[in-house]
Protein backbone atom coordinates (compact mmCIF):
# COMPACT_ATOMS: atom_id res chain seq x y z
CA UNK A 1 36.42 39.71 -0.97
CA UNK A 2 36.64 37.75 1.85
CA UNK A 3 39.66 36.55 4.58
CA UNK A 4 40.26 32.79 4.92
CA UNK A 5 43.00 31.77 8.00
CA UNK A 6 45.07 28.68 6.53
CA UNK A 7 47.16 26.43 8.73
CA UNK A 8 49.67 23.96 6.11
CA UNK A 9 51.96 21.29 6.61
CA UNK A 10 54.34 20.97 3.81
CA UNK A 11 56.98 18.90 3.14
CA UNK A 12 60.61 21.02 1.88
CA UNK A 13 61.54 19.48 -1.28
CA UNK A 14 65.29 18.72 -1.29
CA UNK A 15 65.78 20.65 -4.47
CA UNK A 16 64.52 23.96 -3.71
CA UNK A 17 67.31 26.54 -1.79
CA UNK A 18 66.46 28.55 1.19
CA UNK A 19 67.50 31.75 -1.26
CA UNK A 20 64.33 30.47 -2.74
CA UNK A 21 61.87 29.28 -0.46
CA UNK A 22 59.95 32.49 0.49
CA UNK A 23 58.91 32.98 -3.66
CA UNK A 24 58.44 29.08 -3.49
CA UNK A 25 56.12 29.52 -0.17
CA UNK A 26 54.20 32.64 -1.48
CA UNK A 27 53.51 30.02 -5.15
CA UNK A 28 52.40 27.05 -2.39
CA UNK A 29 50.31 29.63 -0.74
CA UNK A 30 48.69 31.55 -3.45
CA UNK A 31 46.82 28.04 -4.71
CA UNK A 32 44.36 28.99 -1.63
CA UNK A 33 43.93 32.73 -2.52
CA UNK A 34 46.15 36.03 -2.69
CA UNK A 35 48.58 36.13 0.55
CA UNK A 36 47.92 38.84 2.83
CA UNK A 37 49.96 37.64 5.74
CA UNK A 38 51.88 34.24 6.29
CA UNK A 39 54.96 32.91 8.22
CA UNK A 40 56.50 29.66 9.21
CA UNK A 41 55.68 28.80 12.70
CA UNK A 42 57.91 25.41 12.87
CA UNK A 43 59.95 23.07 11.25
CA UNK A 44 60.48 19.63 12.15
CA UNK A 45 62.83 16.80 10.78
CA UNK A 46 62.84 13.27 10.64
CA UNK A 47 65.40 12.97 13.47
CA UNK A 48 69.23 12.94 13.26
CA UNK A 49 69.72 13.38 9.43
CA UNK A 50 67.45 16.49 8.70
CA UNK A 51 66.05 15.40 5.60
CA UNK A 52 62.44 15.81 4.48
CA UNK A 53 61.78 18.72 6.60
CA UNK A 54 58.26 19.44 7.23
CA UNK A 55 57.19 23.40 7.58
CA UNK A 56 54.25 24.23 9.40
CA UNK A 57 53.18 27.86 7.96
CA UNK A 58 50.06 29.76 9.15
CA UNK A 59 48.48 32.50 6.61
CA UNK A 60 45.65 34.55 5.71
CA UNK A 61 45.30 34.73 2.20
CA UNK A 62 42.50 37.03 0.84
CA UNK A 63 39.72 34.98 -1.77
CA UNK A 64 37.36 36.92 -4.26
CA UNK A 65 33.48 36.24 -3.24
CA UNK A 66 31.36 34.36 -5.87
CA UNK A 67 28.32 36.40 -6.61
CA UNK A 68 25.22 33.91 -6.71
């Protein structure tokens, strides 16, 4: 097993609740390996309206090693 340090930009789709963002997070996360430790370290708008927010999340996911 090995640790891999991820830093992601992704954008909030309007249709998924903050009741379910972490579970939606963790799913976005888990594509790169099993999360060990994540959170969101900003989140930034497209100016007045707050739409199309971006989070920026920082994790360390844990990835099997390939034998050769």
């Amino acid at each position: 097993m090995k640790l891999h340090a991820l830093e992601l930009q992704i954008d909030w789709p309007p249709d998924i609740e903050l009741s379910d963002l972490r579970l939606w997070l963790l799913k976005h996360i888990g594509k790169y390996g099993e999360p060990l430790r994540w959170s969101i370290t900003s989140i930034e708008s497209d100016g007045k309206n707050h739409t199309n927010p971006k989070l920026k999340i920082e994790a360390v996911v844990i990835t099997m090693k390939l034998s050769n």
